[in-house]
Protein backbone atom coordinates (compact mmCIF):
# COMPACT_ATOMS: atom_id res chain seq x y z
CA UNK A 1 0.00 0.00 0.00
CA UNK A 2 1.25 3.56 -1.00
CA UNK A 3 -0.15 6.23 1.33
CA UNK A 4 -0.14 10.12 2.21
CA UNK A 5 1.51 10.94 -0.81
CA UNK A 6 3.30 13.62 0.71
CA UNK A 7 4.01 16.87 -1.89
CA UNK A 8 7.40 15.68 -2.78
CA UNK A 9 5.71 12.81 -4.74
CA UNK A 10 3.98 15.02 -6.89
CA UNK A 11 5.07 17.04 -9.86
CA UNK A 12 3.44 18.95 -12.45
CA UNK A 13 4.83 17.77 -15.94
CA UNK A 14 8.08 16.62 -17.37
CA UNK A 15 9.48 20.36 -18.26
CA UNK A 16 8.50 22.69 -14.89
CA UNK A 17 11.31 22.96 -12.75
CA UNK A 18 8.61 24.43 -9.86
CA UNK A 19 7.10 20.64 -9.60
CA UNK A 20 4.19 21.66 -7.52
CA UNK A 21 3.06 25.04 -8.31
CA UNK A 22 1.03 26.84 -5.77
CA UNK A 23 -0.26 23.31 -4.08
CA UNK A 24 1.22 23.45 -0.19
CA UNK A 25 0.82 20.81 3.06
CA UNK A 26 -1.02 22.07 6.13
CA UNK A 27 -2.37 20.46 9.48
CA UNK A 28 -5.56 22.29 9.12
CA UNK A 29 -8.34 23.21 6.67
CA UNK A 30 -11.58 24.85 6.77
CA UNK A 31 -13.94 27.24 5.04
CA UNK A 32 -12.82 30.83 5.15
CA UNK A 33 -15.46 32.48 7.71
CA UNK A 34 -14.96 35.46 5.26
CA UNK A 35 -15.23 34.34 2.18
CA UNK A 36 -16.88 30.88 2.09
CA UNK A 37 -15.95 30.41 -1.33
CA UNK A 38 -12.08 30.07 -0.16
CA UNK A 39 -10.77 27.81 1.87
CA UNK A 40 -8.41 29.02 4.79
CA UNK A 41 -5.44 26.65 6.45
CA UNK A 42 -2.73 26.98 9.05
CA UNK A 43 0.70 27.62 8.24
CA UNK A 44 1.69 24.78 9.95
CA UNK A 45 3.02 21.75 7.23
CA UNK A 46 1.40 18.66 7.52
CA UNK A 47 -0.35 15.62 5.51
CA UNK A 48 -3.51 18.07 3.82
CA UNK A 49 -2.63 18.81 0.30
CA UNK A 50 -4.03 22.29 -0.42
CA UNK A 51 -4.29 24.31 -4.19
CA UNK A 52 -3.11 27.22 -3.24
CA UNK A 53 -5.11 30.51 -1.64
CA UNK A 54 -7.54 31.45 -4.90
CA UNK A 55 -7.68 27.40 -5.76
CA UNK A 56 -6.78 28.39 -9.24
CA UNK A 57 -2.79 26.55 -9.88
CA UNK A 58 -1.22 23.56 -11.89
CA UNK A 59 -2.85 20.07 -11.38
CA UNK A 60 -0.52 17.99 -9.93
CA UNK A 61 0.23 14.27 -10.62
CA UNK A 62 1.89 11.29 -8.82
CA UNK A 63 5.48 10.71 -10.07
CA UNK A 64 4.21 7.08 -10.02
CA UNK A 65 2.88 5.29 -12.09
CA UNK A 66 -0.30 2.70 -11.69
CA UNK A 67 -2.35 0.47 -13.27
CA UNK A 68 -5.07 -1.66 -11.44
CA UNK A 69 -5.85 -0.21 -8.20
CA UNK A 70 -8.06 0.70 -5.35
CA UNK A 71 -7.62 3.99 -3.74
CA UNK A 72 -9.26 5.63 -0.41
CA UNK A 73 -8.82 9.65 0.09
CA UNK A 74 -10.55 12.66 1.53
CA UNK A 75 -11.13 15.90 0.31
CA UNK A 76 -12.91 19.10 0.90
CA UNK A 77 -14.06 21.85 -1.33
CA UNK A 78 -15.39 25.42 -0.57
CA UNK A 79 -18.60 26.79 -2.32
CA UNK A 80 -19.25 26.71 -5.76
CA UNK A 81 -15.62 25.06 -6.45
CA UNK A 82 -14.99 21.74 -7.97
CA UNK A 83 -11.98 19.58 -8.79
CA UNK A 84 -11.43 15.87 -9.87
CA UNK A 85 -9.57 12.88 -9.48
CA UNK A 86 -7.99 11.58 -13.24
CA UNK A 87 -6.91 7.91 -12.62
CA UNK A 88 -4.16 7.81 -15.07
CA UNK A 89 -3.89 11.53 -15.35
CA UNK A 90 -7.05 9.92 -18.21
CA UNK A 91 -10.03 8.99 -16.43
CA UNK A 92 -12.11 11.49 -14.64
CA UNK A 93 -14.24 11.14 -11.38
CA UNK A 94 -15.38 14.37 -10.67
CA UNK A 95 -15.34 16.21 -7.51
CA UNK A 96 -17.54 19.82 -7.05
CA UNK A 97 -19.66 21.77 -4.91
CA UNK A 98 -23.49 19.56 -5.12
CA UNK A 99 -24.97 19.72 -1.84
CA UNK A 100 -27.74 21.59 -3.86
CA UNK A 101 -28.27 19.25 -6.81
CA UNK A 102 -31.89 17.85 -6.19
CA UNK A 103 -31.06 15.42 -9.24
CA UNK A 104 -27.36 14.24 -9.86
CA UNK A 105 -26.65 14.79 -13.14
CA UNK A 106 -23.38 14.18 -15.53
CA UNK A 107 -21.89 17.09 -13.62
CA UNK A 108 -22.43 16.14 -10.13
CA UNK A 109 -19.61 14.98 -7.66
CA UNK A 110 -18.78 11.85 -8.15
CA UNK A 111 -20.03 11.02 -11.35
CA UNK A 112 -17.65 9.50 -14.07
CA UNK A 113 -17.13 12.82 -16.33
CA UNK A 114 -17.91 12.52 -20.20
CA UNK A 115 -15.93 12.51 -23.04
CA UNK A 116 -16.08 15.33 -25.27
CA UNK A 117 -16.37 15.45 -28.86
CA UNK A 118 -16.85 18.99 -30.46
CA UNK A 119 -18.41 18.08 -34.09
CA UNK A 120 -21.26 17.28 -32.48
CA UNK A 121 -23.82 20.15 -31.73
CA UNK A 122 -23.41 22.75 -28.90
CA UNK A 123 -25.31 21.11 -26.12
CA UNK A 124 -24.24 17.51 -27.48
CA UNK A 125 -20.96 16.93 -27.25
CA UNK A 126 -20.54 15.35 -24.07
CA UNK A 127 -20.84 11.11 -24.13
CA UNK A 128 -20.03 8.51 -22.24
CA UNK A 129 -20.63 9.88 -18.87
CA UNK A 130 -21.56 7.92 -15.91
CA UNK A 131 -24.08 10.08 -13.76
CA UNK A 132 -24.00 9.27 -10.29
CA UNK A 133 -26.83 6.77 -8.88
CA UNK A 134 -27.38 9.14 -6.11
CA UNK A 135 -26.20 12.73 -4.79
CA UNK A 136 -23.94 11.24 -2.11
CA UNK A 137 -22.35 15.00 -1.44
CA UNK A 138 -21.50 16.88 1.66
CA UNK A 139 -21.79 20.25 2.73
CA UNK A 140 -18.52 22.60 1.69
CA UNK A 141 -16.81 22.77 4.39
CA UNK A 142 -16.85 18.72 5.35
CA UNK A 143 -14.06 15.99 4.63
CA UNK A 144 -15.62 13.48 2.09
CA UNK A 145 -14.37 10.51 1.19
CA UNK A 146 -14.23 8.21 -1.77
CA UNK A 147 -13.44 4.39 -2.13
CA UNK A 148 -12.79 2.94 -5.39
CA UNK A 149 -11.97 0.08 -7.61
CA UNK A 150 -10.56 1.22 -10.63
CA UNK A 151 -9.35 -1.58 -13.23
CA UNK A 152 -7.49 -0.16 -16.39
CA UNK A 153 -7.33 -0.84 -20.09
CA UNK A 154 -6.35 -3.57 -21.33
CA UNK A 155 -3.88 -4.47 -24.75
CA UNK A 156 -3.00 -7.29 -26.70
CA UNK A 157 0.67 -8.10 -27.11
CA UNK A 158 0.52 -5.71 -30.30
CA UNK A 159 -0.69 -2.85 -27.99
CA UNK A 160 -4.09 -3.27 -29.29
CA UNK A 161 -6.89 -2.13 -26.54
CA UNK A 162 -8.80 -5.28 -25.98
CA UNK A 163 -10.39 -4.37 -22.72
CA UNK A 164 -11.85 -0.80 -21.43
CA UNK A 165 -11.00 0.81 -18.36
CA UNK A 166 -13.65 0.70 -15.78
CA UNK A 167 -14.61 1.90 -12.23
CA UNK A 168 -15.08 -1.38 -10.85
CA UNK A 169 -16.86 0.16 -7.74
CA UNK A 170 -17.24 4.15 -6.64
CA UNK A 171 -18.32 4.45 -2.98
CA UNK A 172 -19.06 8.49 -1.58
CA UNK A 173 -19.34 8.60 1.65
CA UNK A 174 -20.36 5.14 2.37
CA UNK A 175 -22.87 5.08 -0.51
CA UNK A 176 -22.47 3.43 -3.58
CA UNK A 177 -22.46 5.30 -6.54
CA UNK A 178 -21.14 3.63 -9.54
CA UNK A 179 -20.96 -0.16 -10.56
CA UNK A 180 -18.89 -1.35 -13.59
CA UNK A 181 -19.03 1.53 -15.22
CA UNK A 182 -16.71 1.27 -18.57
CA UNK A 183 -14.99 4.11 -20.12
CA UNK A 184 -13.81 3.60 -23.40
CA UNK A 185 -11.53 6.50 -23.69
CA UNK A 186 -9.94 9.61 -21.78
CA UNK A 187 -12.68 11.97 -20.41
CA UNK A 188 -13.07 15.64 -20.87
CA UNK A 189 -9.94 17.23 -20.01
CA UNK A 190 -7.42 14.72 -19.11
CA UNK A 191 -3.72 15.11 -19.28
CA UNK A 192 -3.10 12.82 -22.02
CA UNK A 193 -5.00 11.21 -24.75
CA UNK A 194 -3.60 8.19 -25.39
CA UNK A 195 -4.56 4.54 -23.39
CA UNK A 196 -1.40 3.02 -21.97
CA UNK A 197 -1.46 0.12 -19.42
CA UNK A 198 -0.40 2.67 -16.52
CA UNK A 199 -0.41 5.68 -15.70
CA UNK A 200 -0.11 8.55 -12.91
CA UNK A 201 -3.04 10.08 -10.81
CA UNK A 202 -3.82 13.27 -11.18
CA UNK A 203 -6.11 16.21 -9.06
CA UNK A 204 -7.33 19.12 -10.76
CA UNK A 205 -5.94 21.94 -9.49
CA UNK A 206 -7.40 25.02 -11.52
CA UNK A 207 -10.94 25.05 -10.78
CA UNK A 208 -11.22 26.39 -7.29
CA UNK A 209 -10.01 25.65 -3.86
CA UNK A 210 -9.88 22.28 -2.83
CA UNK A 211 -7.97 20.15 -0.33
CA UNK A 212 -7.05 16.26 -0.20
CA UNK A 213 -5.82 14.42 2.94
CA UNK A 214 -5.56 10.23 3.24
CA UNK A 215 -4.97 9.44 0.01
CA UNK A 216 -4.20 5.54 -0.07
CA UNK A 217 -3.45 3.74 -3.09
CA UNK A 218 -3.73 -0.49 -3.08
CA UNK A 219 -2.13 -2.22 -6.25
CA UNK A 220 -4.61 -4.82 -7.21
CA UNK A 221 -1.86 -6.63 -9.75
CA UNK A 222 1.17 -5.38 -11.72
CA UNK A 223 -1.25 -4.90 -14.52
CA UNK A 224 1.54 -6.07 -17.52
CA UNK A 225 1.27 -4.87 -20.75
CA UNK A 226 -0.36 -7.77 -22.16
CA UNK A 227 -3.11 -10.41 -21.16
């Protein structure tokens, strides 16, 4: 098991020399009393990963690399902000401000965000989504936590894709969410577009404040190239 991911395990891309941007580690996190759209944490370093005061910096993304795996962490937004977890800097679950969302929708934390495809009509181009089966969120302001099985692509020994990658199992706060839900390509946004067998995580760091604590990664299997 890899845990707490602490910042010097992140990095931003192959060519920045500042690796993590504006992200910082503090020992506490809560909603500015000010400005509840902003988050406010102590100076003090510790295992929260933060995005910075505005919540508007560089994603960040594990130096490691990963295939099959299951992964617990926590995270808190402020109002109207929203972020997201990219399994394989590729695969989107989506993370955002919903305590208000009467109906989840494809937009809604925790769904499985779409891919995009812009020839199709304005309104349209968003497909293979996964909408939440309930609104599982939190107020801002609370920890939330995720739990899921994530199982990745799969290639012939040509480096065909033979398999999709799928969310095995998305739990929110003790609720399940999402059940075998396929993806058959990068979603909306992701840091690369090709399908490899592994690949980093990634959290979206541009978007508005948001902070991550507990982050626990299980390898599943060493997920070779070929099956």
């Amino acid at each position: 098991m890899k845990d707490h991911f602490p910042l010097n395990d992140w990095r931003i891309n192959d060519t920045d020399t500042k690796e993590t941007a504006d992200w910082t580690t503090t020992e506490s996190v809560q909603l500015n009393k000010e400005d509840p759209k902003l988050l406010h944490y102590s100076a003090d370093k510790g295992n929260i990963l933060v995005n910075g005061l505005t919540g508007k910096t560089e994603h960040i993304l594990t130096k490691e690399e990963f295939g099959d795996i299951e992964l617990h962490l926590e995270f808190m937004i402020s109002e109207e902000s929203n972020s997201g977890i990219y399994f394989m800097g590729r695969y989107e679950i989506q993370i955002k401000d919903s305590w208000n969302d009467e109906v989840p929708g494809p937009h809604t934390s925790g769904a499985v965000y779409p891919r995009w495809d812009t020839t199709q009509p304005e309104g349209q181009e968003g497909y293979d989504g996964h909408i939440p089966r309930v609104n599982a969120s939190r107020k801002p302001g609370e920890w939330e936590v995720f739990d899921i099985i994530f199982r990745a692509p799969r290639f012939d020994e040509q480096g065909n894709k033979i398999q999709d990658a799928e969310f095995v199992k998305v739990v929110q706060n003790g609720i399940l969410i999402h059940q075998d839900a396929t993806i058959t390509g990068p979603t909306r946004g992701a840091m690369f577009e090709d399908e490899v067998p592994t690949g980093p995580l990634l959290l979206q760091g541009d978007h508005g404040p948001v902070a991550y604590r507990n982050l626990m990664v299980t390898i599943n299997s060493p997920t070779p190239a070929t099956e």
